[in-house]
Structures are given as structure tokens and as C-alpha cells.
C-alpha atoms as a PDB file:
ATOM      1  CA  UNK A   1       0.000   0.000   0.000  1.00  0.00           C
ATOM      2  CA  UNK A   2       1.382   3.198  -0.609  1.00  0.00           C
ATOM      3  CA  UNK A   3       1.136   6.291   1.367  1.00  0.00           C
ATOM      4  CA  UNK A   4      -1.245   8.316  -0.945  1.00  0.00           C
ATOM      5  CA  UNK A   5      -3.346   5.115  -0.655  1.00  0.00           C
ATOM      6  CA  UNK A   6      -3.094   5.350   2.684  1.00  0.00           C
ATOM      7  CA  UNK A   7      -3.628   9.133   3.130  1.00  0.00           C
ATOM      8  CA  UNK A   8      -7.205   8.685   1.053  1.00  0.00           C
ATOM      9  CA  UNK A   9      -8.137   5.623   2.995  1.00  0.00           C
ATOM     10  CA  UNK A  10      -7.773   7.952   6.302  1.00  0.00           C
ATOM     11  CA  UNK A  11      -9.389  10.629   4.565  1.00  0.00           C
ATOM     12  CA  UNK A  12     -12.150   8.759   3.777  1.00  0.00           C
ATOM     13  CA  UNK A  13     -13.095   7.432   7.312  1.00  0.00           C
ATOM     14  CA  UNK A  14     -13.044  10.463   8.512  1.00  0.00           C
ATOM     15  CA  UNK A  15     -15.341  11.434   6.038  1.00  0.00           C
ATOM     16  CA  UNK A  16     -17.913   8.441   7.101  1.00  0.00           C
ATOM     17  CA  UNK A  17     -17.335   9.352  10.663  1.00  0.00           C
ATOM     18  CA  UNK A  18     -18.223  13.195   9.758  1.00  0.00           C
ATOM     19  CA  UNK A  19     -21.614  11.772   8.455  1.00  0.00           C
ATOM     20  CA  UNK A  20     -22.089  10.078  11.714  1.00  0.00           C
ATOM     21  CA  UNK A  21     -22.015  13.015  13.379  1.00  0.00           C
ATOM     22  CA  UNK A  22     -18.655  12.814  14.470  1.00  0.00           C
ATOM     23  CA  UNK A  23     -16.362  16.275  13.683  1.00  0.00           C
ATOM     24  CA  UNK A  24     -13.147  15.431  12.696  1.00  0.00           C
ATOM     25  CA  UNK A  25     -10.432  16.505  10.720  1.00  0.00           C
ATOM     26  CA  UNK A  26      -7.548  14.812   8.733  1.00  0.00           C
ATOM     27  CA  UNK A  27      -4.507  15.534   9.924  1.00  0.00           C
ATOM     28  CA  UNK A  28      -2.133  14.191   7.517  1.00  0.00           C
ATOM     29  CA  UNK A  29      -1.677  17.439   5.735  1.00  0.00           C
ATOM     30  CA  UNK A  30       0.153  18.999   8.989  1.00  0.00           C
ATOM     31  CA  UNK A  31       2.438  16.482   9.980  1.00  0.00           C
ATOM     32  CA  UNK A  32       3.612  13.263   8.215  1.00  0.00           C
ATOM     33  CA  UNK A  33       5.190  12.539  11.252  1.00  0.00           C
ATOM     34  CA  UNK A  34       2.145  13.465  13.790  1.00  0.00           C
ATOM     35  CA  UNK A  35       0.918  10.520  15.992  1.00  0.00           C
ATOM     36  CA  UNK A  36      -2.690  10.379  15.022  1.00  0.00           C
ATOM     37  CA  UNK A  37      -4.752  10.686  11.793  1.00  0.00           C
ATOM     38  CA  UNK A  38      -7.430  12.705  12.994  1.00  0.00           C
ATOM     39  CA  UNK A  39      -8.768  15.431  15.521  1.00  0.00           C
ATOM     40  CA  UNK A  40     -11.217  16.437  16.425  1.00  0.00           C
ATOM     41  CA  UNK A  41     -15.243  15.530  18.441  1.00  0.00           C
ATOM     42  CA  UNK A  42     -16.864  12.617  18.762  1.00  0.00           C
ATOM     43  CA  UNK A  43     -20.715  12.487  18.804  1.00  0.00           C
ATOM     44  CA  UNK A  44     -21.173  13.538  22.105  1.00  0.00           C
ATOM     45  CA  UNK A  45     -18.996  16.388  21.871  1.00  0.00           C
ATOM     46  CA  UNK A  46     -15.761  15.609  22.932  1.00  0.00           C
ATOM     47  CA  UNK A  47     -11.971  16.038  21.886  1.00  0.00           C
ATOM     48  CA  UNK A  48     -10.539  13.109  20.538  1.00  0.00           C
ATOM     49  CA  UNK A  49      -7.427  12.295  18.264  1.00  0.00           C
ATOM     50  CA  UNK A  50      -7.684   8.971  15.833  1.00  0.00           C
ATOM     51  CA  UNK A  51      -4.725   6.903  14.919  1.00  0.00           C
ATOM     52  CA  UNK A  52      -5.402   4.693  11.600  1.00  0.00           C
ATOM     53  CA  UNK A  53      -4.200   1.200  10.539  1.00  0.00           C
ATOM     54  CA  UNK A  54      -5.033  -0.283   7.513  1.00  0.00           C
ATOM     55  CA  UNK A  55      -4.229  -3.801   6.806  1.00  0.00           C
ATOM     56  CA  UNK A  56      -4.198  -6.436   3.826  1.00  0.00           C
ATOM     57  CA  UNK A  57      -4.343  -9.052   5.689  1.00  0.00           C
ATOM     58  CA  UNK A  58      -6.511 -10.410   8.661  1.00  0.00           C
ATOM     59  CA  UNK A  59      -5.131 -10.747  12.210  1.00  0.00           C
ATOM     60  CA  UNK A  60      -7.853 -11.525  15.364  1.00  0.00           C
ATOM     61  CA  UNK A  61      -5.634  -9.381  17.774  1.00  0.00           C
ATOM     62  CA  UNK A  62      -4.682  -5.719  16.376  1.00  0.00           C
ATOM     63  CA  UNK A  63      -1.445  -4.752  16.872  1.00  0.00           C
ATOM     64  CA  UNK A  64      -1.057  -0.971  18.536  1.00  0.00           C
ATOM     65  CA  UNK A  65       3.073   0.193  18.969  1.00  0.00           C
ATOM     66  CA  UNK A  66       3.338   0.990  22.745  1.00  0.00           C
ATOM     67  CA  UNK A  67       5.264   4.030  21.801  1.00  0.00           C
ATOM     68  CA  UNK A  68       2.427   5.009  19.875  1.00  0.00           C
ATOM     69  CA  UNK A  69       0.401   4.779  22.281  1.00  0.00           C
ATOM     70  CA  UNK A  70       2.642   6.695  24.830  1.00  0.00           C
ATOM     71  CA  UNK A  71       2.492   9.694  22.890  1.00  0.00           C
ATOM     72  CA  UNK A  72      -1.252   9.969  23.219  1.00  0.00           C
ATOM     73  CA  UNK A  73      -1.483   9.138  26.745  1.00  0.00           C
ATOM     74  CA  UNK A  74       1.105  12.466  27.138  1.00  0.00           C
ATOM     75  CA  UNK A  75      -1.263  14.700  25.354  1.00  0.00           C
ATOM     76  CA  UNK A  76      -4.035  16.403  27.404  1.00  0.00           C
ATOM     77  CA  UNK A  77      -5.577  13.734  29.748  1.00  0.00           C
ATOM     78  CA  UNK A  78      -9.373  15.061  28.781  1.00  0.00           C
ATOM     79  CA  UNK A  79      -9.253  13.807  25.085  1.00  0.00           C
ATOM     80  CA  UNK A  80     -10.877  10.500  23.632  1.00  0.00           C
ATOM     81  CA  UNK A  81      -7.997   8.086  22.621  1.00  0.00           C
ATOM     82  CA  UNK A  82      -9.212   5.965  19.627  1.00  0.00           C
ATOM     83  CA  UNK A  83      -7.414   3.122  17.612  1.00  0.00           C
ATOM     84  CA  UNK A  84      -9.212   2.670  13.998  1.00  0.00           C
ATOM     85  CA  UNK A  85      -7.871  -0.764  12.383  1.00  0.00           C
ATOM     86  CA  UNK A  86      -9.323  -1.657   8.809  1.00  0.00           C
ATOM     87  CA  UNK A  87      -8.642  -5.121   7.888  1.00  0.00           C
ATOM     88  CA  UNK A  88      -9.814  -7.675   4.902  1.00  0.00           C
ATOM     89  CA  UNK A  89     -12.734  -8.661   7.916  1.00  0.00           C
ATOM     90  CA  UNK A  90     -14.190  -5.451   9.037  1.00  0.00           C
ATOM     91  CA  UNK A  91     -13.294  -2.156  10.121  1.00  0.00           C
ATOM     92  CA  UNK A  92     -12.650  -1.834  14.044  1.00  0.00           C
ATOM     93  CA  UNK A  93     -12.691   1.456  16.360  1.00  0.00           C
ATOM     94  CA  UNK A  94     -11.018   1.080  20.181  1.00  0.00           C
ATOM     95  CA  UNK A  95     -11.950   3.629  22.829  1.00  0.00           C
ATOM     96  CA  UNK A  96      -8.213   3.313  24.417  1.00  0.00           C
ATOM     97  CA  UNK A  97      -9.129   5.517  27.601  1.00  0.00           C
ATOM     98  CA  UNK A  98     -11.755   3.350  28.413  1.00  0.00           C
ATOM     99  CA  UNK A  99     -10.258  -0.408  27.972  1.00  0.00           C
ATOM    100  CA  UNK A 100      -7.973  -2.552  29.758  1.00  0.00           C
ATOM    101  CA  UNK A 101      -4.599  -2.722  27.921  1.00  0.00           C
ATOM    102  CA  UNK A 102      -2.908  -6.360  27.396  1.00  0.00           C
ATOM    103  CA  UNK A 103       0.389  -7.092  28.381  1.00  0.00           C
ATOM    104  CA  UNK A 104       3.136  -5.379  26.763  1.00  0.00           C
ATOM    105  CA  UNK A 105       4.692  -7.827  23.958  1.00  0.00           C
ATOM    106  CA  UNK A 106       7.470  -7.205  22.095  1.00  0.00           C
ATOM    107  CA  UNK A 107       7.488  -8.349  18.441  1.00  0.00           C
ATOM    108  CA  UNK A 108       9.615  -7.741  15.432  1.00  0.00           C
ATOM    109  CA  UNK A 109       7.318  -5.200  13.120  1.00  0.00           C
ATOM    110  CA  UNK A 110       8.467  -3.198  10.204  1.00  0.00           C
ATOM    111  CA  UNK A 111      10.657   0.315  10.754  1.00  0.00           C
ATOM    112  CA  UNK A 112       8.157   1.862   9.500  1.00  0.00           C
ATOM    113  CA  UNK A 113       4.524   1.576   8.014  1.00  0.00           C
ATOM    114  CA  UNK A 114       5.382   2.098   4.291  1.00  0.00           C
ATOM    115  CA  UNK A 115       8.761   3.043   3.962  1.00  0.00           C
ATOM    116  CA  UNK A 116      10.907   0.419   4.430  1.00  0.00           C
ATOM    117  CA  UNK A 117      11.800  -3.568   4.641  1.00  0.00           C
ATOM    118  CA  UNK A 118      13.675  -3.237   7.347  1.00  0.00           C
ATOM    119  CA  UNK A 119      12.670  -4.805  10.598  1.00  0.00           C
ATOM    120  CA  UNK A 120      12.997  -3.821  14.636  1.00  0.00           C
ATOM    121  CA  UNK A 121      12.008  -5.450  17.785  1.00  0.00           C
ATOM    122  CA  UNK A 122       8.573  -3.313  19.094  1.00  0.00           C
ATOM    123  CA  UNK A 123       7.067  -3.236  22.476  1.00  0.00           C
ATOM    124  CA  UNK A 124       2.991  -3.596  21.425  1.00  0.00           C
ATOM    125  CA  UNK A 125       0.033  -4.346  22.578  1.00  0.00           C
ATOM    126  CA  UNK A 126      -1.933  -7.050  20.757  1.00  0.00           C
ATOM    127  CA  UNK A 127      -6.017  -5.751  21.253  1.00  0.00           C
ATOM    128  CA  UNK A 128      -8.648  -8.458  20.950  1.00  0.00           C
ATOM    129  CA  UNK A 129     -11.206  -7.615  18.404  1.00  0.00           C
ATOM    130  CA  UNK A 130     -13.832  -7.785  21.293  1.00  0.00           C
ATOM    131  CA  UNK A 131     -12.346  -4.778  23.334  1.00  0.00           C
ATOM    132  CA  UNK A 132     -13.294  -2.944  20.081  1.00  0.00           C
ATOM    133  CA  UNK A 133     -16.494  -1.355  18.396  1.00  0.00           C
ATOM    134  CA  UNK A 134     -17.006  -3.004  15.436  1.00  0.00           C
ATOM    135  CA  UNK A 135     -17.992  -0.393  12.745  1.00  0.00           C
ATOM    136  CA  UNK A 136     -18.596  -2.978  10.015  1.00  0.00           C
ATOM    137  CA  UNK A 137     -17.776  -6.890   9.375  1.00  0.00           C
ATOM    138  CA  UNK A 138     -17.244  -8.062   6.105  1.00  0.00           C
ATOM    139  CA  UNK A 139     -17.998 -11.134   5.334  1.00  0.00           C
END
């Protein structure tokens, strides 16, 4: 997948979410390098920040980098944390602030997401699909 794949993949959930009533904006403009994919409310009104995965291929735990995850937990302790994974199954969405995290694993995962072969031992968290909302499931 490559990034401008990516970048209209994101773009495009946020637009769903926007017609949900969510109000959210893409991110990826600002930063390549920001944290999260989106900003913004959730339904009810309040801040949140989305960080997108998109995956080819089906996995029953979703994988979440625990550095990730470190940066959002540092940012203002009053915003929603969410986790969107897409997968070949069904498209997931995990209210981090309000779940109980796994065990940290460690597990070798690419450098990065789109740039490169090259692999390096990761402290994650491996989510079970049930700790998540399931927006869709494809069949």
C-alpha cells in the first residue's frame, strides 16, 4: 500500500465518521510525522485524536506500537484516545481511555509503516477484536 493510498483511505473514514455526526479533521496534511490521523469531536462532543491502521491481511488481535500509544497518553488527559484498524474482515474502532490494555509484547514489526523492509524489535500491545467497536464486518 502506498502512502497516498493510505492518506485517502484515512481521509475517507473520517469522512464516514463526519456523516455520523462525528467532527473530525484529517490531519495528515500537517504532519507526516504526527501521531494520530485525525482530531477532532466525537458524537457527544468531545476532543478526541484517531490513529489509523489499515491492513491487507486479517489478524484476530490488532497490533497498537506501545510508543504510539505513549504519545497519546502524554497529550491532554481530557481527550478521547481511539485506535481505527481496517482489515480484509471489518473495520474496528477502540476507545483506548476506556479499555484494559494487554500485556506489553514485544514483536519484530516493520521500521516503519510504508517506507521500508527493514525490521525492529517493538514493544505492542496485541487488542482483541472484542475490546473494540465493530464499525462494520465483512464477510
Amino acid at each position: 500500500m502506498k502512502l497516498e493510498q493510505v492518506q485517502e483511505y484515512e481521509k475517507a473514514v473520517v469522512f464516514l465518521l463526519n456523516l455520523d455526526g462525528w467532527d473530525l479533521k484529517w490531519t495528515g496534511n500537517e504532519d507526516r510525522y504526527k501521531h494520530y490521523d485525525a482530531e477532532g469531536k466525537t458524537p457527544k462532543g468531545f476532543k478526541c485524536v484517531v490513529e489509523m491502521k489499515f491492513r491487507n491481511k486479517y489478524y484476530s488481535e490488532k497490533l497498537l506500537e506501545k510508543s504510539k500509544l505513549d504519545y497519546l497518553m502524554s497529550m491532554d488527559k481530557d481527550i478521547v484516545l481511539l485506535y481505527f484498524v481496517a482489515d480484509e474482515k471489518g473495520n474496528y474502532l477502540f476507545w483506548l481511555n476506556d479499555i484494559k490494555l494487554p500485556k506489553v509484547q514485544e514483536r519484530y514489526c516493520p521500521s516503519t509503516t510504508l517506507w521500508s523492509n527493514k525490521k525492529e524489535l517493538k514493544e505492542v500491545y496485541l487488542l482483541k477484536e472484542n475490546l473494540a467497536s465493530r464499525i462494520n464486518w465483512n464477510n
